[in-house]
C-alpha atoms as a PDB file:
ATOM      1  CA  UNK A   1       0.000   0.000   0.000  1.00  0.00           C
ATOM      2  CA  UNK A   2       1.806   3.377  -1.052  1.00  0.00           C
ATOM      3  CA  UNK A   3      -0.190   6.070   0.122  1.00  0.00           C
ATOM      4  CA  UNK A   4       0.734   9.323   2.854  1.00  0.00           C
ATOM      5  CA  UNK A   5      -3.052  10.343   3.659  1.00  0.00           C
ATOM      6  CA  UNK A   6      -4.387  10.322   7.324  1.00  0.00           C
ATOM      7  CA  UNK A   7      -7.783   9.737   8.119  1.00  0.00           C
ATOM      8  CA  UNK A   8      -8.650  13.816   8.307  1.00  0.00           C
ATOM      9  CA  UNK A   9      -7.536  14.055   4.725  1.00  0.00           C
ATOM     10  CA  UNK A  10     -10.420  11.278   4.159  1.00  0.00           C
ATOM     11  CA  UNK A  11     -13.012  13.117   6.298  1.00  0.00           C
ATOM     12  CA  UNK A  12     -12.700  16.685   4.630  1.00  0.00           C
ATOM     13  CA  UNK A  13     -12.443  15.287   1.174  1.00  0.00           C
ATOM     14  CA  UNK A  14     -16.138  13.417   2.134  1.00  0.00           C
ATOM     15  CA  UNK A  15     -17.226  16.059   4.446  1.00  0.00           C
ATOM     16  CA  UNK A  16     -18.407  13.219   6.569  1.00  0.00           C
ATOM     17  CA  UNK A  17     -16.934  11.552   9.971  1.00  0.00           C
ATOM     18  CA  UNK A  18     -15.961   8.167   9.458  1.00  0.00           C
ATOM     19  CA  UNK A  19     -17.751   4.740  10.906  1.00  0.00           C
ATOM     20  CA  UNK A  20     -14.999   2.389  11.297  1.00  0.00           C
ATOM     21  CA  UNK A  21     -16.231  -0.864   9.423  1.00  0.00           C
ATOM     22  CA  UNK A  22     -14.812  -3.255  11.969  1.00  0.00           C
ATOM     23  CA  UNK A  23     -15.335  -2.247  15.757  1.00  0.00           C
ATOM     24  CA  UNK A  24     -11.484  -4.018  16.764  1.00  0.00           C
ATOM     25  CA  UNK A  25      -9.386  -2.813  14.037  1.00  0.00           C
ATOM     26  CA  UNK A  26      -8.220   0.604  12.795  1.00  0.00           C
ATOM     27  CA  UNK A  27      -9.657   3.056  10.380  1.00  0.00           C
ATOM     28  CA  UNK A  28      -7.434   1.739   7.679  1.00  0.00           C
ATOM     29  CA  UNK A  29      -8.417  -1.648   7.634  1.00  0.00           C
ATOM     30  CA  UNK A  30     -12.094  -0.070   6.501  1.00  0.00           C
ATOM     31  CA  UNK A  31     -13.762   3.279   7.299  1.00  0.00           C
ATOM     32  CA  UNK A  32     -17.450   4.335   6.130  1.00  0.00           C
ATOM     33  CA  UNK A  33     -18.327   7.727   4.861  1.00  0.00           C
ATOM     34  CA  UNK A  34     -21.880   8.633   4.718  1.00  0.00           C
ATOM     35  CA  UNK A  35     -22.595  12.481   3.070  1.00  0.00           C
ATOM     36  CA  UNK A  36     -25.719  14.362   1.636  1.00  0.00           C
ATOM     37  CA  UNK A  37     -24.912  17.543  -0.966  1.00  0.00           C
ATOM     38  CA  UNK A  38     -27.843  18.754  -2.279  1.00  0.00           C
ATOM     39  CA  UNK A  39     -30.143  16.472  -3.654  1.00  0.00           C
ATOM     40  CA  UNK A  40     -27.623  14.008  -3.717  1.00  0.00           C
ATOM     41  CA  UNK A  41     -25.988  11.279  -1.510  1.00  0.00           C
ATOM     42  CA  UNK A  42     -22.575   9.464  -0.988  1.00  0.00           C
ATOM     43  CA  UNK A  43     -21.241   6.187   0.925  1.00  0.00           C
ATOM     44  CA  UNK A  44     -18.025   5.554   0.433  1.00  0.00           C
ATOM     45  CA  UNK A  45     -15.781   2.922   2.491  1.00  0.00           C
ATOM     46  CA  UNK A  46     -11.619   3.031   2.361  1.00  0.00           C
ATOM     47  CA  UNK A  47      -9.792   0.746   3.476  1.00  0.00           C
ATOM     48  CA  UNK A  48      -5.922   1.386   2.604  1.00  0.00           C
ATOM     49  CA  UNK A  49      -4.505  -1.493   4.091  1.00  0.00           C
ATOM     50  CA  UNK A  50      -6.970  -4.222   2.329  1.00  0.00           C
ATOM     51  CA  UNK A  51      -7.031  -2.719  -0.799  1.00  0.00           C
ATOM     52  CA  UNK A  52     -10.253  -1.603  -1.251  1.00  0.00           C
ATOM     53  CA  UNK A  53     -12.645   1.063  -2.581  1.00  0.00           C
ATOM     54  CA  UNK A  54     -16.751   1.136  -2.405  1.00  0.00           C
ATOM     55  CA  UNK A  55     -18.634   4.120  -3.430  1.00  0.00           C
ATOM     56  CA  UNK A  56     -22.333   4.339  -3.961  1.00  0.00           C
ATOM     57  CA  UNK A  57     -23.735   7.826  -5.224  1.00  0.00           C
ATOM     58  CA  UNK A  58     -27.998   8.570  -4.876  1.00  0.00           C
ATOM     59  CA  UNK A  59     -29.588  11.524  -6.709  1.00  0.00           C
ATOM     60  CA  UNK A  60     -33.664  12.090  -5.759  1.00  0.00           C
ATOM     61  CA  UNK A  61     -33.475   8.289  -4.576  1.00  0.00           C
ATOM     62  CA  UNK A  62     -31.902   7.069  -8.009  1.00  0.00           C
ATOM     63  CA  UNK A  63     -28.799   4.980  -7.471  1.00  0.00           C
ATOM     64  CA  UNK A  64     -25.953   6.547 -10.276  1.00  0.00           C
ATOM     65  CA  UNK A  65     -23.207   4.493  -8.847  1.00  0.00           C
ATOM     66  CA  UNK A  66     -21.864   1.100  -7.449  1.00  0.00           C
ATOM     67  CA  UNK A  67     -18.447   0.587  -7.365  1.00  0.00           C
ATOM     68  CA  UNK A  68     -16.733  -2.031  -5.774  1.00  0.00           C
ATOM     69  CA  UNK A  69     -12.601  -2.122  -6.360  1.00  0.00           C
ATOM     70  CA  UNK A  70     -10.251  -4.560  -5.197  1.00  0.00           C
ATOM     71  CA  UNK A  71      -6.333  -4.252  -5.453  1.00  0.00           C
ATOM     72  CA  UNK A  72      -5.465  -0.579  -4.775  1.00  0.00           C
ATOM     73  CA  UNK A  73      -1.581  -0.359  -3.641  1.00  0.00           C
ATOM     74  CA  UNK A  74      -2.245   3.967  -3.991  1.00  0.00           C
ATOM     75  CA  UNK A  75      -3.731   6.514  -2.756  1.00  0.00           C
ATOM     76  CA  UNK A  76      -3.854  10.064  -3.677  1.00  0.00           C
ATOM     77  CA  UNK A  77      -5.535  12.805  -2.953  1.00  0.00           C
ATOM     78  CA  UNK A  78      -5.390  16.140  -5.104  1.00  0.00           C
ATOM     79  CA  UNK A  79      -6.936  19.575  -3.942  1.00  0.00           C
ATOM     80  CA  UNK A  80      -6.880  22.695  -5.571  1.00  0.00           C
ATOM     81  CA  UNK A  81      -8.767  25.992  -6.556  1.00  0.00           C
ATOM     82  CA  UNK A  82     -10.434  23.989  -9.264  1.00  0.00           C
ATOM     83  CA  UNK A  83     -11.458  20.288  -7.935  1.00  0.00           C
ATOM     84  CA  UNK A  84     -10.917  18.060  -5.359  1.00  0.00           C
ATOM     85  CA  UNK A  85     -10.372  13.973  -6.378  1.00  0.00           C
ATOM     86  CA  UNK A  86      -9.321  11.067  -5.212  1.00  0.00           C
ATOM     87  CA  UNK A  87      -6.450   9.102  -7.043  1.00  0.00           C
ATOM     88  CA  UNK A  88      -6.355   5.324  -7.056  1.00  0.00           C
ATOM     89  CA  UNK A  89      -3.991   2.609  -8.703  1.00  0.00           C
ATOM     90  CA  UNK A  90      -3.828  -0.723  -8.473  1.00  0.00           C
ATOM     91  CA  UNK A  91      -1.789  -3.833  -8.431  1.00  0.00           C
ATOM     92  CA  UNK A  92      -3.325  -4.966 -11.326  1.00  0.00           C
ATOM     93  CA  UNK A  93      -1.110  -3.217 -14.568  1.00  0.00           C
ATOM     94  CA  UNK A  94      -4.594  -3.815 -17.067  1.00  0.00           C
ATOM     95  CA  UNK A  95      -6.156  -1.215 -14.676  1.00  0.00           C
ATOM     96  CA  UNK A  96      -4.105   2.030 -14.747  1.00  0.00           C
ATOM     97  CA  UNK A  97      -6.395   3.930 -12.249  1.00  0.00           C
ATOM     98  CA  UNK A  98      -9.809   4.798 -11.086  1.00  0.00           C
ATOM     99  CA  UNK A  99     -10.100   9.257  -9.861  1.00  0.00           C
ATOM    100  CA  UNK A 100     -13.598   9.871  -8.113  1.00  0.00           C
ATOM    101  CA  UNK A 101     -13.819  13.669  -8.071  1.00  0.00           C
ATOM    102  CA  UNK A 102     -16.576  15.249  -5.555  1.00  0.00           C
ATOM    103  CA  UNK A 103     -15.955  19.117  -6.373  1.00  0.00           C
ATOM    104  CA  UNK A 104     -16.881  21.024  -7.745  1.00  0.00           C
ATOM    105  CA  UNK A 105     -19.326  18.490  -9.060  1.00  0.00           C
ATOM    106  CA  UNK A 106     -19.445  14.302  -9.305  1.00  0.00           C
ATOM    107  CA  UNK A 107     -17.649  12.530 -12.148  1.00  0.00           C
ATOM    108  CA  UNK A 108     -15.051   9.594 -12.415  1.00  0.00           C
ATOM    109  CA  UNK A 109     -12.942   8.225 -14.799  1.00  0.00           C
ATOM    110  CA  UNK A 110     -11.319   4.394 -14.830  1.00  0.00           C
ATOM    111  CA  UNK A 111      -9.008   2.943 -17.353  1.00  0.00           C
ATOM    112  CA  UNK A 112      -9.039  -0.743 -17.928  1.00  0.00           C
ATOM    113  CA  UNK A 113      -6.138  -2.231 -20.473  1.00  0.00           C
ATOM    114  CA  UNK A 114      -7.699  -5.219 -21.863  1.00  0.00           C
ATOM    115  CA  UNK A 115      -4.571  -7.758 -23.307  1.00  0.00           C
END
């Protein structure tokens, strides 16, 4: 797992507090985030240490999103003036990387290499 970010870096890029997944382990074996902008709502669990990234997104009620991803080995995330988005890569080379940006609106991009 290559990543620098400590669980605040998490919270303020969800604006949510965390719900650690498992009551006898740390954050970063899996934390929930749980957020409402607008008309629309997140979930989101990390979990740096096993590799893995869920998000869900709502709008009105209508699921836009399920994403379930398994190998991370990094974590990045990049703030500036213009957007805020998290940067993941995985162990996997056929999947160059997954970036969920939250600001200042939804969208994500993934690349999968198929051989």
């Amino acid at each position: 797992m290559a990543t620098n970010l400590d669980l605040v870096d998490y919270i303020s890029f969800f604006e949510a507090e965390p719900v650690c997944v498992r009551s006898d382990t740390e954050w970063y074996f899996g934390a929930r985030f749980s957020s409402e902008r607008g008309n629309d709502k997140f979930v989101a669990m990390v979990a740096p240490e096993e590799g893995e990234f869920k998000f869900c997104w709502w709008r009105e009620g209508l699921q836009l999103a399920d994403i379930e991803l398994y190998g991370v080995i990094y974590w990045e995330l990049e703030s500036n003036a213009q957007r805020e988005r998290l940067i993941l890569k995985f162990s996997d080379q056929k999947l160059p990387y997954f970036i969920l940006q939250l600001k200042p609106h939804v969208s994500f991009a993934w690349r999968v290499l198929w051989a």
